[in-house]
Protein backbone atom coordinates (compact mmCIF):
# COMPACT_ATOMS: atom_id res chain seq x y z
CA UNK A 1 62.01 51.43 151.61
CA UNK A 2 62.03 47.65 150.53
CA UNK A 3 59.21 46.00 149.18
CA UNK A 4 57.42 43.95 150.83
CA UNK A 5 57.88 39.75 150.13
CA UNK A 6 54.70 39.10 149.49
CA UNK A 7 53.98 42.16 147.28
CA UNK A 8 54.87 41.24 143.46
CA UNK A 9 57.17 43.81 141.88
CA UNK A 10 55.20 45.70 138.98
CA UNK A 11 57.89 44.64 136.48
CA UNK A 12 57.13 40.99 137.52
CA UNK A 13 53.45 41.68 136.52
CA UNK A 14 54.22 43.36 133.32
CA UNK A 15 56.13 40.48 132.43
CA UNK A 16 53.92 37.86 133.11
CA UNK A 17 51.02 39.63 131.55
CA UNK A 18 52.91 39.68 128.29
CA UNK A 19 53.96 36.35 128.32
CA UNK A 20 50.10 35.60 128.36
CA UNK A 21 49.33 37.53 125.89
CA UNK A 22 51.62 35.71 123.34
CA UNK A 23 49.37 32.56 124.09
CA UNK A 24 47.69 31.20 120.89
CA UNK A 25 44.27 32.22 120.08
CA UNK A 26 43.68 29.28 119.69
CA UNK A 27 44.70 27.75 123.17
CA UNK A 28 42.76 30.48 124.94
CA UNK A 29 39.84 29.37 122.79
CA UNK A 30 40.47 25.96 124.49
CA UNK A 31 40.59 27.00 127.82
CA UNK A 32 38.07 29.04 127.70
CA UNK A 33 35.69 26.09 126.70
CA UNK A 34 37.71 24.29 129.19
CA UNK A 35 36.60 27.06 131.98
CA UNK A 36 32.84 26.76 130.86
CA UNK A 37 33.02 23.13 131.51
CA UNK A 38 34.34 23.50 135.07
CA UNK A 39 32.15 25.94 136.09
CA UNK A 40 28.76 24.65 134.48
CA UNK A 41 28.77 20.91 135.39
CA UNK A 42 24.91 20.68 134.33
CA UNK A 43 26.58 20.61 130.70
CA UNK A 44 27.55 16.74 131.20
CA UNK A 45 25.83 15.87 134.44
CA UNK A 46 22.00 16.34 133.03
CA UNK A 47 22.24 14.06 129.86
CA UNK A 48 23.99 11.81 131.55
CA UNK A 49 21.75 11.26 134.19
CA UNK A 50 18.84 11.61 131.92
CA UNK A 51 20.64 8.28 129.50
CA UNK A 52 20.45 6.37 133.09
CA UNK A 53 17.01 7.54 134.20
CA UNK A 54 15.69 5.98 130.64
CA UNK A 55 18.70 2.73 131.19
CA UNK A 56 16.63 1.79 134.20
CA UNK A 57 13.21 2.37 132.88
CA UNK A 58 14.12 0.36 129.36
CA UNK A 59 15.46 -2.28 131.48
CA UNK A 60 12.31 -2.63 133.45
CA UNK A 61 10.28 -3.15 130.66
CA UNK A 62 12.04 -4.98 128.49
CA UNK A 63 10.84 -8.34 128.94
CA UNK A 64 7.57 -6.43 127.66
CA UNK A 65 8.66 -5.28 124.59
CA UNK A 66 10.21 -8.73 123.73
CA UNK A 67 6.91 -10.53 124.79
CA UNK A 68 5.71 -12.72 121.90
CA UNK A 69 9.13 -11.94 119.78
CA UNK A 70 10.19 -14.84 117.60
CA UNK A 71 11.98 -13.36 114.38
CA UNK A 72 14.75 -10.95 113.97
CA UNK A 73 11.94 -8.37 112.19
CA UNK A 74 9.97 -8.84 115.07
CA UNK A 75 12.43 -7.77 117.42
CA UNK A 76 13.92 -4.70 115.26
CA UNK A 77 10.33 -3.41 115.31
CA UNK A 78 9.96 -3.70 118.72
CA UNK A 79 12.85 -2.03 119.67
CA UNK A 80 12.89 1.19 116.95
CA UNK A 81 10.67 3.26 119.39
CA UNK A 82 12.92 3.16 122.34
CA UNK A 83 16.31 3.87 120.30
CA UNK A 84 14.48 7.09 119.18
CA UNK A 85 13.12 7.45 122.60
CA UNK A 86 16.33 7.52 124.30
CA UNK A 87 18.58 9.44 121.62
CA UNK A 88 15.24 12.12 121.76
CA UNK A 89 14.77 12.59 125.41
CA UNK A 90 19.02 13.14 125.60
CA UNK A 91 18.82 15.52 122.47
CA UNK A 92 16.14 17.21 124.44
CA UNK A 93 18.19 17.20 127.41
CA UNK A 94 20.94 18.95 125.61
CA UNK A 95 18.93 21.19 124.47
CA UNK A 96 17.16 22.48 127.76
CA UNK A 97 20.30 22.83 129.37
CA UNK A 98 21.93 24.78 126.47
CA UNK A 99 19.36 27.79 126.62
CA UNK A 100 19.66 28.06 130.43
CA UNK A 101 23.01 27.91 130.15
CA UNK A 102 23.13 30.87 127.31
CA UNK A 103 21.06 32.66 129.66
CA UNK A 104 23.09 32.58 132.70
CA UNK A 105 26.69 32.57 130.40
CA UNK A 106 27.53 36.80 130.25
CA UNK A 107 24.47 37.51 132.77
CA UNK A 108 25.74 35.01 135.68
CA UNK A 109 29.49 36.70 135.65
CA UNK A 110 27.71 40.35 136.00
CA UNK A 111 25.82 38.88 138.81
CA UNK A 112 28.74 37.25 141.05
CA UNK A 113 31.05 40.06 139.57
CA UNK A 114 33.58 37.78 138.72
CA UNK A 115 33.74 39.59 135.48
CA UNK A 116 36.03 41.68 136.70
CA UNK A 117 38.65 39.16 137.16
CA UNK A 118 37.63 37.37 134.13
CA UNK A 119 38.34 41.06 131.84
CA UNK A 120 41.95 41.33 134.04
CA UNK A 121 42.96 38.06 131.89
CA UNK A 122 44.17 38.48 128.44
CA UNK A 123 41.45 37.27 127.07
CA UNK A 124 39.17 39.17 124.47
CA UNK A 125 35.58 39.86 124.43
CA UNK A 126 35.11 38.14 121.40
CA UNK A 127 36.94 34.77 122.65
CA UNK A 128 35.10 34.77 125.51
CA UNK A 129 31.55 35.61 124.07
CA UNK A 130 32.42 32.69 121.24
CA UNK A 131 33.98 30.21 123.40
CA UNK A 132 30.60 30.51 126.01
CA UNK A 133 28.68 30.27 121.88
CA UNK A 134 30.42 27.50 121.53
CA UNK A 135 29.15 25.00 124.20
CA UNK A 136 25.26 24.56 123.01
CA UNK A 137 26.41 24.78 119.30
CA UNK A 138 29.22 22.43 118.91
CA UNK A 139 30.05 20.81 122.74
CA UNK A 140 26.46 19.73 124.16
CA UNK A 141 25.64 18.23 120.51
CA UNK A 142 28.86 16.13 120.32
CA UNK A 143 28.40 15.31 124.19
CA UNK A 144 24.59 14.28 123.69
CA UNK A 145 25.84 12.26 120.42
CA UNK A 146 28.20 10.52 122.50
CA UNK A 147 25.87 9.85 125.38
CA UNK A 148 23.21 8.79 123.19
CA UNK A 149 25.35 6.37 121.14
CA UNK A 150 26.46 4.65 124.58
CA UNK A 151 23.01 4.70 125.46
CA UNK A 152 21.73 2.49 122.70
CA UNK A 153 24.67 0.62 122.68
CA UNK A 154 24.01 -0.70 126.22
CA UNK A 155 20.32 -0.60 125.03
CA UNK A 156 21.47 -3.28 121.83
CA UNK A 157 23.75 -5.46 124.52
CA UNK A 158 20.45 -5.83 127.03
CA UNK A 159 17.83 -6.67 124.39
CA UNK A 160 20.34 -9.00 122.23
CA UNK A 161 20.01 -11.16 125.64
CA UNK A 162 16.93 -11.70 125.49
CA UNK A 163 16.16 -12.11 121.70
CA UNK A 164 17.70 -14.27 118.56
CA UNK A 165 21.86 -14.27 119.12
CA UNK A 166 22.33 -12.22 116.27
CA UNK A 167 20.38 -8.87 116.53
CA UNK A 168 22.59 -6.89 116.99
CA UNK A 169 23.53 -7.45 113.28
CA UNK A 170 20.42 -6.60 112.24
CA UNK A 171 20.11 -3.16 114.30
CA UNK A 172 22.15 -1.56 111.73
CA UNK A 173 23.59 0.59 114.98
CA UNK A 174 26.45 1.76 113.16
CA UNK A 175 24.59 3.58 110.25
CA UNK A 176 21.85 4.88 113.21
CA UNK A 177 24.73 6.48 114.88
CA UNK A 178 25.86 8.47 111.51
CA UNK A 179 22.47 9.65 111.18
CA UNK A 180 22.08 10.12 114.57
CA UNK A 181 25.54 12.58 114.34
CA UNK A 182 24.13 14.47 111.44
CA UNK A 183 21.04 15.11 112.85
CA UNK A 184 22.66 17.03 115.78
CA UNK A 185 25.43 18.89 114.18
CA UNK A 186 23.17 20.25 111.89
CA UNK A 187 19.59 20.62 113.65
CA UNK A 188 21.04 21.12 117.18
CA UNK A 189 23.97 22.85 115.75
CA UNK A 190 23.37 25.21 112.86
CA UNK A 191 19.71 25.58 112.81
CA UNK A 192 19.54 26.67 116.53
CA UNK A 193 22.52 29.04 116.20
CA UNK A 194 20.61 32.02 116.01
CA UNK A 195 18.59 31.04 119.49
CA UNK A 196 21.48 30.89 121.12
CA UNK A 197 22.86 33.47 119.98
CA UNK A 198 19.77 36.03 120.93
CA UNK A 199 19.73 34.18 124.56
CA UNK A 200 23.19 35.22 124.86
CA UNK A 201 22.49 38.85 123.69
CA UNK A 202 20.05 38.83 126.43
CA UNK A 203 22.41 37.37 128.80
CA UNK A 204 24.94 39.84 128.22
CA UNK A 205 22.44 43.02 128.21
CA UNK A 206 19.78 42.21 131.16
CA UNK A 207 19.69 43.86 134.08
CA UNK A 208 17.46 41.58 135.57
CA UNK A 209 15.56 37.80 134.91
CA UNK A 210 17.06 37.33 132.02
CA UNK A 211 14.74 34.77 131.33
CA UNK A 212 12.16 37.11 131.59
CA UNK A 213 13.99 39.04 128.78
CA UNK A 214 14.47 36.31 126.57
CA UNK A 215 10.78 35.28 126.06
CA UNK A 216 9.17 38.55 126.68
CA UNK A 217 10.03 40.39 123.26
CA UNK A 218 8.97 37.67 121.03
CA UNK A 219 5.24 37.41 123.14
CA UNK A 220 4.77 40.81 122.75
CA UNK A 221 5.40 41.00 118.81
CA UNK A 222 3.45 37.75 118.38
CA UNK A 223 0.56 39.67 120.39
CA UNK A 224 0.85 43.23 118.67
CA UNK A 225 0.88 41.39 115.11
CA UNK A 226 -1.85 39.32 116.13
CA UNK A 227 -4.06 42.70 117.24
CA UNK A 228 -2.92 44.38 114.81
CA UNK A 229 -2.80 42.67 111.51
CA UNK A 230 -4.56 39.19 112.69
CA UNK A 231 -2.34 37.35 111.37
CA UNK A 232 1.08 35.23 113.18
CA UNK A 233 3.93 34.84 110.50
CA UNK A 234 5.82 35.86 113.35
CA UNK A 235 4.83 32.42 115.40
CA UNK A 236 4.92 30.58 112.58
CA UNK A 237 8.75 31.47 111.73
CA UNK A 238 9.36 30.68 115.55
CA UNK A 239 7.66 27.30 114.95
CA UNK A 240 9.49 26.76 111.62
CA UNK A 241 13.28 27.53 113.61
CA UNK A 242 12.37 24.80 116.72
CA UNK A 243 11.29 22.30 114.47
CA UNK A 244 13.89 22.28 111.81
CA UNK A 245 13.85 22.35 108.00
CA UNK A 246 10.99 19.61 106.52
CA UNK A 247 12.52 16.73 103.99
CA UNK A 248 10.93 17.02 100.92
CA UNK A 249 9.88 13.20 100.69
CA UNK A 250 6.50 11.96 101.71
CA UNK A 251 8.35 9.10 103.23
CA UNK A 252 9.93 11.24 105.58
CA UNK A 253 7.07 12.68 107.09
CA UNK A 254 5.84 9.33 108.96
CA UNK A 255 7.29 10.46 111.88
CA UNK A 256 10.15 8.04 112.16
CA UNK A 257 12.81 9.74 113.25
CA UNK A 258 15.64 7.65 111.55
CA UNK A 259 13.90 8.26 108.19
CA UNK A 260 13.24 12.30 108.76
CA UNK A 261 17.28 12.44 109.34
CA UNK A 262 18.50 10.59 106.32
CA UNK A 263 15.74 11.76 103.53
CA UNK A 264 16.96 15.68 104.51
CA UNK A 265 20.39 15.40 102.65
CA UNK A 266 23.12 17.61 103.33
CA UNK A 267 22.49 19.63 99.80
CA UNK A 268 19.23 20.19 101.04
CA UNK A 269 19.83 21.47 104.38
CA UNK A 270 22.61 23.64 102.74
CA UNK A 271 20.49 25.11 100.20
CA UNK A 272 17.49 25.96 102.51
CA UNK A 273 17.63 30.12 102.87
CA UNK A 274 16.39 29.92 106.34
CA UNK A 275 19.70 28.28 107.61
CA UNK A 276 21.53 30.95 105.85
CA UNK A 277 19.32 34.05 107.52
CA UNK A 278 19.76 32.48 110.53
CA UNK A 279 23.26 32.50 110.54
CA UNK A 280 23.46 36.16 109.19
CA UNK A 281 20.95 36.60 112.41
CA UNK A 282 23.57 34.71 114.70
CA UNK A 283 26.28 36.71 114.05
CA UNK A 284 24.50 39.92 114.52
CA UNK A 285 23.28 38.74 117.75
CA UNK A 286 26.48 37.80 118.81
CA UNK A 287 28.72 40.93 117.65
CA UNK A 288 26.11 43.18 119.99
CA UNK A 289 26.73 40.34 122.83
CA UNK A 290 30.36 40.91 122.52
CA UNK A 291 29.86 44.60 122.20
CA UNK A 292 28.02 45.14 125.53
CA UNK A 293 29.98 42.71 127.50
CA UNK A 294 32.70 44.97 126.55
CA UNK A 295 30.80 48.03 128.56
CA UNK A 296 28.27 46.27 131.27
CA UNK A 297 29.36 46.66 134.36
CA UNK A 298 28.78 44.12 137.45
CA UNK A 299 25.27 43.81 138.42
């Protein structure tokens, strides 16, 4: 009996199937982040629009903040707060979207049941799980750095209209945008790793509302320590991971933002333990996430 023409032979199969598997790790690590950023838009689309929503509303009130501004001084302080505005509410941005995006990464696949096709590829567990780690650690902090340096860019062409004709050399952008860089590879990068890591545990393991999941736990052992032993270490190590490692200069706590960045060295950040537990804590998180995507079936 001949086989059908539109009916691949099983040798055929075989054949292709090991030519993918002879693909780079690395390469399917790429496409793999490439996949995530097909699929989940939101990843570029929300910081972007939220760098034009704040555009349009710094460009409305401009001629406020340059009201009365006759010296270059002048006109530097007037325009820290909105630099910091903008490169905060983007950061922010970036941030929101990563941890509903780690919630719906291994849970939204069990849901449409597309993870059956996805575990027919010759792709690993482990690639997948770290390439879908990979976008709120190390993609939405380079893509909010990017879109944030733009940002005040534009921001530094608008106001040097308006102001003396040489501002812009007194903005000291380029040395912002290092600091600006190191604050979100290391902050929105390291220090949060072991968030997104547990969302993803959840993501992977929930049968249902994994938001619900997420958030749940860490209300309930807040409350039963609070009962119990009336006392919350427990919320205050929460509040200690969202709001970063604290420089060690007075000068640093005035609440500019530009200062807070460059008085916490890279030694210090390095040498804080709580980066390094959290870390050990990320890893564990994510070797379980890659363990039960392994086994979970489709929802």
């Amino acid at each position: 009996m001949n086989t059908p023409s539109n009916v691949m032979p099983e040798s055929s199969v075989e054949s292709q199937a090991s030519a993918l598997a002879q693909v780079p790790a690395t390469r399917r690590m790429y496409w793999s982040i490439r996949r995530e950023l097909w699929e989940y838009r939101a990843i570029y689309v929300a910081p972007l629009a939220a760098a034009v929503v704040f555009l349009l509303g710094f460009l409305i009130a401009l001629p406020h903040h340059m009201h009365g501004v006759k010296t270059l001084d002048q006109a530097h302080e007037a325009l820290d707060t909105p630099y910091e505005l903008a490169a905060g509410l983007i950061m922010g941005t970036a941030f929101i979207v990563g941890i509903f995006y780690s919630l719906d990464a291994l849970y939204g696949e069990r849901r449409d049941r597309s993870i059956l096709f996805w575990k027919s590829l010759p792709v690993s567990d482990l690639t997948t799980v770290l390439s879908k780690f990979a976008i709120p650690l190390v993609i939405l902090p380079l893509l909010s750095f990017a879109i944030a340096v733009v940002t005040q860019f534009v921001m530094l062409l608008l106001s040097s209209g308006l102001s003396v004709g040489t501002l812009g050399a007194r903005m000291s952008f380029f040395h912002m945008s290092l600091m600006l860089l190191y604050h979100i590879l290391t902050v929105h990068g390291l220090w949060y790793a072991p968030i997104y890591a547990w969302l993803l545990l959840v993501s992977a393991w929930a049968p249902r509302a994994p938001f619900i999941w997420a958030f749940l736990p860490p209300f309930v052992i807040w409350g039963v320590e609070k009962i119990a032993f009336r006392t919350s270490h427990f919320l205050g190590m929460l509040q200690y991971r969202l709001t970063g490692p604290e420089p060690s200069t007075t000068t640093a706590r005035s609440g500019n933002l530009m200062e807070m960045m460059s008085a916490l060295t890279a030694v210090q950040f390095l040498s804080t333990p709580g980066l390094w537990v959290g870390l050990a804590v990320a890893a564990i998180f994510l070797a379980a996430a890659v363990r039960l995507r392994r086994y979970r079936e489709p929802i």
